[in-house]
N, C-alpha and C. Protein backbone atom coordinates (compact mmCIF):
# COMPACT_ATOMS: atom_id res chain seq x y z
N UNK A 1 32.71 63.62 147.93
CA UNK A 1 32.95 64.59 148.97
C UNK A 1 34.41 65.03 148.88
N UNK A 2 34.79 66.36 149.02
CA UNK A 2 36.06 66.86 149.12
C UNK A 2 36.11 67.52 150.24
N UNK A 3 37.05 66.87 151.13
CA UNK A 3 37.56 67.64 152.46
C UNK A 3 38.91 68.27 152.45
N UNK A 4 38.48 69.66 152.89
CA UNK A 4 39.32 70.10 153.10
C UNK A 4 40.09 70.33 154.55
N UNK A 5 41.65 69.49 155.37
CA UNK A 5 41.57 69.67 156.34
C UNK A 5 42.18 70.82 156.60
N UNK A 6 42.23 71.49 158.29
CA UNK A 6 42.71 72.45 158.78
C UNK A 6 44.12 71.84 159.26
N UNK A 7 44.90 72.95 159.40
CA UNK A 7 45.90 72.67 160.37
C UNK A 7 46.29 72.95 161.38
N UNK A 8 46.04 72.33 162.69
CA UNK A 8 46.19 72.90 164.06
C UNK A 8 47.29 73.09 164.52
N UNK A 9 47.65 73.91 164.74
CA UNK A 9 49.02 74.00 165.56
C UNK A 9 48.93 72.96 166.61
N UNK A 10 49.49 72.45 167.09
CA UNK A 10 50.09 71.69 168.22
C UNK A 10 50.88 72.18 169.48
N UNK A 11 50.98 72.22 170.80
CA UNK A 11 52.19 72.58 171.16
C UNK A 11 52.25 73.73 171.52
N UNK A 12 51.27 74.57 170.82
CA UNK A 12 51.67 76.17 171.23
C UNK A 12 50.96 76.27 171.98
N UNK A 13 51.83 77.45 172.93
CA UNK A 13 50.74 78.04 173.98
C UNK A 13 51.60 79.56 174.08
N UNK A 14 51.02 80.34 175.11
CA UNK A 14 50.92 81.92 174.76
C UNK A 14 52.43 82.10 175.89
N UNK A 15 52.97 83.49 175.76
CA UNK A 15 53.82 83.60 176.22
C UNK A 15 53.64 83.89 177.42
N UNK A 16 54.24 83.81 178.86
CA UNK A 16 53.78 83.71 180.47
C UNK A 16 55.15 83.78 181.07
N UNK A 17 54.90 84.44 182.13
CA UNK A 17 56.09 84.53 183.31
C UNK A 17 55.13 84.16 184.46
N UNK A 18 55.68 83.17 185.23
CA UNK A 18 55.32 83.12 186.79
C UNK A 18 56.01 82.75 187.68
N UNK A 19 55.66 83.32 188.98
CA UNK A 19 56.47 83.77 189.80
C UNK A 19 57.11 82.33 190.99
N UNK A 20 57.79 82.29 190.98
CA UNK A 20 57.86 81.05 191.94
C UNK A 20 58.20 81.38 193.06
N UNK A 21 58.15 80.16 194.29
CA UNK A 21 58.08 80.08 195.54
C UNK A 21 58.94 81.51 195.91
N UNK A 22 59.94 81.51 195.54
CA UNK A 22 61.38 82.13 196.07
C UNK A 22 61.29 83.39 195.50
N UNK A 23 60.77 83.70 194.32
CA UNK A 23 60.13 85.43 194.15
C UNK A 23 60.92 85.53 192.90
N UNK A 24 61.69 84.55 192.73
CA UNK A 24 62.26 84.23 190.79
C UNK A 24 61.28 84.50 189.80
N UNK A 25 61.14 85.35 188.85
CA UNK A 25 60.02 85.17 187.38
C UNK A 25 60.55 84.63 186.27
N UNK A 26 59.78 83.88 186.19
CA UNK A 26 60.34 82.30 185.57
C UNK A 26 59.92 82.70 184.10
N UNK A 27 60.11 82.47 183.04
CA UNK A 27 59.37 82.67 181.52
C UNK A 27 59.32 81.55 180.73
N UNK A 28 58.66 81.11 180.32
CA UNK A 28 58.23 79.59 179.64
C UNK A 28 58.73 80.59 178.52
N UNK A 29 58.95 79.20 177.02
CA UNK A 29 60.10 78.96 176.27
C UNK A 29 59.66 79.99 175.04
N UNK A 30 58.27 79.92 174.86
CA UNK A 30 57.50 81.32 174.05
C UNK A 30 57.99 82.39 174.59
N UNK A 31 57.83 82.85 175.89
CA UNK A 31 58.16 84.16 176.28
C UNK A 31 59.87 84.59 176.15
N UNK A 32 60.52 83.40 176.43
CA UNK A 32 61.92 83.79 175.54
C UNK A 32 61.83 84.16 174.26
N UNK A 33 61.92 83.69 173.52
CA UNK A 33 61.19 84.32 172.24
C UNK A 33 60.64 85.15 171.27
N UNK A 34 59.52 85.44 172.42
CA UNK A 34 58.75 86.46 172.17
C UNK A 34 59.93 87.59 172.47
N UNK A 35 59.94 87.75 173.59
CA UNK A 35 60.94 89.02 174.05
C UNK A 35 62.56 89.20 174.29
N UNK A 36 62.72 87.90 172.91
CA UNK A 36 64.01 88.39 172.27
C UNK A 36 65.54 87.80 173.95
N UNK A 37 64.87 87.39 174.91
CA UNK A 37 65.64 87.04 175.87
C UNK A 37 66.68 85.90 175.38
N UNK A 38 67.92 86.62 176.02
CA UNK A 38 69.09 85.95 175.66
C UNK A 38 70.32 86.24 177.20
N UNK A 39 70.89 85.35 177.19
CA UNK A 39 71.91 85.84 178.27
C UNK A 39 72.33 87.06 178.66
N UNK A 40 72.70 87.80 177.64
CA UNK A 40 72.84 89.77 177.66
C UNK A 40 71.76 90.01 178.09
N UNK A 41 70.46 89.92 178.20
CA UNK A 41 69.47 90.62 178.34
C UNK A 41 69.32 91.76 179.37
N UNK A 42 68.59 92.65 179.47
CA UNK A 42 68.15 93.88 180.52
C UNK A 42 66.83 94.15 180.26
N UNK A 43 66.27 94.15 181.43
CA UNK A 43 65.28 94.96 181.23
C UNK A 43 64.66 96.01 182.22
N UNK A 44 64.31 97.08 181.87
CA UNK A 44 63.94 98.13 183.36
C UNK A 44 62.33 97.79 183.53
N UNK A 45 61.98 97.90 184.73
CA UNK A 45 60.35 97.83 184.90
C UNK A 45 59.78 98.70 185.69
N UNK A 46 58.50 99.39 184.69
CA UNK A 46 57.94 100.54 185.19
C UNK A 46 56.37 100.35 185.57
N UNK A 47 55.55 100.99 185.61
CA UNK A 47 54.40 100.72 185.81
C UNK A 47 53.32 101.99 184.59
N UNK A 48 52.36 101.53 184.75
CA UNK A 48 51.42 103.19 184.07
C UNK A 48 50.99 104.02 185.06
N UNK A 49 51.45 104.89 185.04
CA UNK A 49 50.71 106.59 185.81
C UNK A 49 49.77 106.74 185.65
N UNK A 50 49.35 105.99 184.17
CA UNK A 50 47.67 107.18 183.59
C UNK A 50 46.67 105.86 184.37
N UNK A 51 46.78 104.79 183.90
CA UNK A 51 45.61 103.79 184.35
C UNK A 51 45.99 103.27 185.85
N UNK A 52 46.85 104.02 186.94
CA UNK A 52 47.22 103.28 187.97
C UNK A 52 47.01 102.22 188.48
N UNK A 53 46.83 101.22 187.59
CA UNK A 53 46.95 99.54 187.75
C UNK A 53 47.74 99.32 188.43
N UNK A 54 48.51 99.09 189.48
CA UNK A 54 49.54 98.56 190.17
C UNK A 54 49.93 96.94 189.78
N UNK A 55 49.09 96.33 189.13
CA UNK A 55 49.31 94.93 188.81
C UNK A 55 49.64 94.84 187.69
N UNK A 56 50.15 95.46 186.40
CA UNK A 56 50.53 95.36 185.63
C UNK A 56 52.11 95.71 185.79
N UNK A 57 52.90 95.03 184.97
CA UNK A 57 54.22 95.77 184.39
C UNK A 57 54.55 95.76 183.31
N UNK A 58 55.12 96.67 182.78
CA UNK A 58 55.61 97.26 181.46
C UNK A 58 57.49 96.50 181.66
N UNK A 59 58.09 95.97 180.74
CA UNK A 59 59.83 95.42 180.63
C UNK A 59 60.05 95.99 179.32
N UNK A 60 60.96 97.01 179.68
CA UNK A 60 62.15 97.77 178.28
C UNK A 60 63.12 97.63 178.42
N UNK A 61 63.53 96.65 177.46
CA UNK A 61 64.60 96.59 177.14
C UNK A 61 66.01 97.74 177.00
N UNK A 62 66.97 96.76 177.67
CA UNK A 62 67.57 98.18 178.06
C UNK A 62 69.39 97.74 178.23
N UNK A 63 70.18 98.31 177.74
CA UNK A 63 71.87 97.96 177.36
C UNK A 63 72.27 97.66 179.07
N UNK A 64 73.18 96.85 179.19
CA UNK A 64 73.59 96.97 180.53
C UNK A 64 74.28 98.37 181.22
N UNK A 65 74.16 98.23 182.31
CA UNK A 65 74.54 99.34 182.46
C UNK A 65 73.63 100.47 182.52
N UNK A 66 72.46 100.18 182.88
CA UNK A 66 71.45 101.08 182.42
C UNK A 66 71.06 100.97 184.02
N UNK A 67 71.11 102.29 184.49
CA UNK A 67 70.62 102.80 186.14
C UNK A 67 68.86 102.12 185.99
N UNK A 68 68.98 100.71 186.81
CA UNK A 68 67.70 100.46 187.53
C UNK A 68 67.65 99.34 186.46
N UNK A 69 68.62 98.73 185.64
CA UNK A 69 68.25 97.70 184.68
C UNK A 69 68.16 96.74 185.32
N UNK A 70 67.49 95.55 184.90
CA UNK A 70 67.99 93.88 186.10
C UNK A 70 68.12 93.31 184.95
N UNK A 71 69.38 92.48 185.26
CA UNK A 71 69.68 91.34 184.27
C UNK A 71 68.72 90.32 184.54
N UNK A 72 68.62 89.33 183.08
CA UNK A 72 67.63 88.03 183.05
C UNK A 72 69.04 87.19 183.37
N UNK A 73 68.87 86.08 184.46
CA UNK A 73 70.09 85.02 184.34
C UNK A 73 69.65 83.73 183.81
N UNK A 74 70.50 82.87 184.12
CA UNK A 74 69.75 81.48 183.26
C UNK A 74 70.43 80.79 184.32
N UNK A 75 69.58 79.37 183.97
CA UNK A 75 70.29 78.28 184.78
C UNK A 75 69.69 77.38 183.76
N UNK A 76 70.77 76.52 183.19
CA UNK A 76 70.12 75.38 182.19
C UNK A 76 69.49 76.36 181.10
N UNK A 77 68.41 75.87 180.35
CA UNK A 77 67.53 76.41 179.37
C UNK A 77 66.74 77.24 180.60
N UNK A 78 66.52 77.47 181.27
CA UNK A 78 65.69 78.28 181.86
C UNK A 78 66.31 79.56 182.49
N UNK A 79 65.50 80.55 181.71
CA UNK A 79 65.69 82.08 182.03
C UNK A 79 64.38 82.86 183.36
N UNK A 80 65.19 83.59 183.93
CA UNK A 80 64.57 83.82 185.04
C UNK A 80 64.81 85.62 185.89
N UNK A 81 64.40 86.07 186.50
CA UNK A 81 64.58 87.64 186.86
C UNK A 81 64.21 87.16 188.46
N UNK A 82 65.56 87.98 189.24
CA UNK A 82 64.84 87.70 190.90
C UNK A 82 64.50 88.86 191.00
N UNK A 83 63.00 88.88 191.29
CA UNK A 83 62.38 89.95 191.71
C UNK A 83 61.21 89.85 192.65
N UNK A 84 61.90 88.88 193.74
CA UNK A 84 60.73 88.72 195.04
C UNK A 84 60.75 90.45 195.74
N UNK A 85 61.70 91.14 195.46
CA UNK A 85 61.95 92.00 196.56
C UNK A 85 60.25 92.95 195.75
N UNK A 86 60.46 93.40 194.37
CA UNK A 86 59.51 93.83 193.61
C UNK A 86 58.22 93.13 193.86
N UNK A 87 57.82 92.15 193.66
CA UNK A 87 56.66 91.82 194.14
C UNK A 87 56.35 91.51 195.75
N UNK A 88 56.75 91.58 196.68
CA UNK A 88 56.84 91.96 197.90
C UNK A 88 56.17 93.38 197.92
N UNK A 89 56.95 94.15 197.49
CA UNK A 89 56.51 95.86 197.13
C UNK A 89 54.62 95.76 196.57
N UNK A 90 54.67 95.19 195.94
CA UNK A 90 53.65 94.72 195.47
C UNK A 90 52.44 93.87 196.13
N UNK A 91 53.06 93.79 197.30
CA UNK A 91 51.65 93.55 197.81
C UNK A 91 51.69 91.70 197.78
N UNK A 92 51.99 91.09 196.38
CA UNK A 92 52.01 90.01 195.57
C UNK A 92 51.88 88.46 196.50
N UNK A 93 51.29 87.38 197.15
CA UNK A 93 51.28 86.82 198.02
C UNK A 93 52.27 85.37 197.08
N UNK A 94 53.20 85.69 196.52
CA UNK A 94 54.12 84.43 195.76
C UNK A 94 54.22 83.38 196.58
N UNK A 95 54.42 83.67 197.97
CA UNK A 95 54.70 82.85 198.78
C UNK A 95 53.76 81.52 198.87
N UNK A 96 52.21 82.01 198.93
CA UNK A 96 51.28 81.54 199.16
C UNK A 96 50.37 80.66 197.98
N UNK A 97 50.74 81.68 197.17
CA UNK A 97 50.17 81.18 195.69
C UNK A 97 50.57 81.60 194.56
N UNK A 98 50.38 80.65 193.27
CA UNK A 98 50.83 80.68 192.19
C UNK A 98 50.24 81.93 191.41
N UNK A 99 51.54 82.66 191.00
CA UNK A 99 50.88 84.12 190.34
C UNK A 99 51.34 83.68 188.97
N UNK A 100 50.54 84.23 187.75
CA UNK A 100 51.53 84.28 186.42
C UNK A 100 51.22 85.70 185.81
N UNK A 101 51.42 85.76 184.55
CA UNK A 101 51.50 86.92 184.13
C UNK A 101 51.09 85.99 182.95
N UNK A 102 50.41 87.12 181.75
CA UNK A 102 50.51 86.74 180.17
C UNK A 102 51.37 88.12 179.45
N UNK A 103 51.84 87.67 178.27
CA UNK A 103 52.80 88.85 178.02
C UNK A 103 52.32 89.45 176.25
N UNK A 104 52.29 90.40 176.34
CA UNK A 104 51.96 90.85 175.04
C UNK A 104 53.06 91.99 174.65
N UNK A 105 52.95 92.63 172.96
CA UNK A 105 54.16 93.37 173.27
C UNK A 105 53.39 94.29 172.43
N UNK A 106 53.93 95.97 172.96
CA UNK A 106 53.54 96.83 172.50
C UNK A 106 54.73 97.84 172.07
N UNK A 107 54.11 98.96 171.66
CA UNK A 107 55.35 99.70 170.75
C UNK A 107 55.29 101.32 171.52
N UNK A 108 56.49 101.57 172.26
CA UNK A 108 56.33 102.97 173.20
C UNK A 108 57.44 103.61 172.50
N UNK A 109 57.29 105.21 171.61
CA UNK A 109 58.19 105.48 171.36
C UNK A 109 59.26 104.96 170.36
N UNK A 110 58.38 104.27 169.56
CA UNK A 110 59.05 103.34 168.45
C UNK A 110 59.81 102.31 169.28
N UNK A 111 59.65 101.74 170.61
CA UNK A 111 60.50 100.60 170.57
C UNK A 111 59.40 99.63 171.03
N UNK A 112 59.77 98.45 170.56
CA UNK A 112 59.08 97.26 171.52
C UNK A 112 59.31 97.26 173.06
N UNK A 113 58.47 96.99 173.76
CA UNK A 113 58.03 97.32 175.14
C UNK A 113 57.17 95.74 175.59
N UNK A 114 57.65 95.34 176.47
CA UNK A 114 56.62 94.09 176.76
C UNK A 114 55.39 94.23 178.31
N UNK A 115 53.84 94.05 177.78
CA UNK A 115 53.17 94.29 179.22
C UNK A 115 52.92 92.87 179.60
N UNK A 116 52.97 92.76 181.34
CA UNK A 116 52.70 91.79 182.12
C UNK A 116 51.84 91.72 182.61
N UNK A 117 50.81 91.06 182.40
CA UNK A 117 49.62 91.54 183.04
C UNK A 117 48.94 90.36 183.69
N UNK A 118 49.18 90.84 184.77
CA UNK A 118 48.81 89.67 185.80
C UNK A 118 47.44 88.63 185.67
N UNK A 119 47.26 87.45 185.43
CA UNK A 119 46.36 86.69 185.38
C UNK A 119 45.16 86.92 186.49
N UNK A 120 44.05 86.54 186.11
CA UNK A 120 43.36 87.20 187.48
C UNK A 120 43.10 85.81 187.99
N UNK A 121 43.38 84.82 187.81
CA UNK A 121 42.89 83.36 188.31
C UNK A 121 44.21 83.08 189.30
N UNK A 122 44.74 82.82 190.24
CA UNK A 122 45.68 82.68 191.44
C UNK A 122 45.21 81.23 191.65
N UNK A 123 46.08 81.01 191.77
CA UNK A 123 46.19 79.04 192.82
C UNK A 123 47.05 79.19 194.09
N UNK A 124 46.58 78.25 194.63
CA UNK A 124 46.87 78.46 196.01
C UNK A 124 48.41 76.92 196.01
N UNK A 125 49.29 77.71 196.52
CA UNK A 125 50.36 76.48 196.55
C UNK A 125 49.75 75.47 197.29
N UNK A 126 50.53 74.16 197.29
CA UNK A 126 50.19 73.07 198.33
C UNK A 126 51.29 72.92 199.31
N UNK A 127 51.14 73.04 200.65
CA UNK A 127 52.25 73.16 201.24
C UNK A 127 52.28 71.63 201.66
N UNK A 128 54.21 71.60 201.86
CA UNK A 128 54.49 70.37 201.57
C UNK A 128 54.68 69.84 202.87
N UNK A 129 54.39 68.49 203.11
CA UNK A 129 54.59 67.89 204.50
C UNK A 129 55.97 67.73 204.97
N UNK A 130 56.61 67.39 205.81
CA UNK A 130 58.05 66.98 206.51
C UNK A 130 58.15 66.04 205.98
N UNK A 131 57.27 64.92 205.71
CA UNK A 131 57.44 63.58 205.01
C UNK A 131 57.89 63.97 203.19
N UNK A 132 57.09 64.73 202.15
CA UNK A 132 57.69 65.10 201.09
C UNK A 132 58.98 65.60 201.04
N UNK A 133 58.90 66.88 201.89
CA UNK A 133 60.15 67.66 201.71
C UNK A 133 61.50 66.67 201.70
N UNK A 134 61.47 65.09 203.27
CA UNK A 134 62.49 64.29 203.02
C UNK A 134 63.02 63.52 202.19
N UNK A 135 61.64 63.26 201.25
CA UNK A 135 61.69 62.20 199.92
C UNK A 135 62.13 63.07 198.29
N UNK A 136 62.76 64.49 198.45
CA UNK A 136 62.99 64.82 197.52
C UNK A 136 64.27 65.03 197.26
């Protein structure tokens, strides 16, 4: 018998932003990566006109200084965008439950363009007792 094995990747998983308690969009370590995020970063966020999805977003990259850009900040290894005020606008219940996004990247105009497209599966936070909140 001759086997031939495969090789599984390990470890990987797809690129994701989700939103936390406080309205921060958080990006796991692929989605840095993927979309090139670095301390300089900018990005402007628009929506589509033609398919009026309201739950999607489109992030273009964009030089600072760019009218309506938001910087990505970091704290530690973790990169992040505050944009509770935007998903507020949105309808978005962050407060209540866990939203994410999956991220894919497309090409508008010859540039890379990244879409967010909201997961349709939501979790519901666990709200925390007076007894947790003291033990942390």
């Amino acid at each position: 018998m001759d086997l031939d094995f495969i090789e599984i990747p390990t470890g990987t998983s797809k690129p994701k932003a989700t939103i936390h308690v406080t309205g921060k969009l958080g990006f796991n370590m692929e989605a840095v990566k993927y979309m090139n995020i670095n301390d300089g970063a900018y990005f402007r966020i628009a929506r589509n006109k033609e398919t009026g999805d309201k739950k999607d977003l489109y992030f273009v990259p964009a030089p600072s200084g760019t009218q309506g850009a938001v910087k990505v900040a970091k704290a530690g290894q973790y990169y992040y965008m505050n944009l509770g005020a935007l998903f507020t606008q949105m309808n978005l219940e962050y407060d209540k439950k866990t939203i994410a996004f999956d991220i894919s990247k497309l090409d508008y105009n010859g540039t890379d363009i990244f879409l967010l497209t909201k997961r349709r599966k939501e979790t519901i936070r666990e709200k925390k007792t007076e007894d947790q909140s003291q033990n942390e």
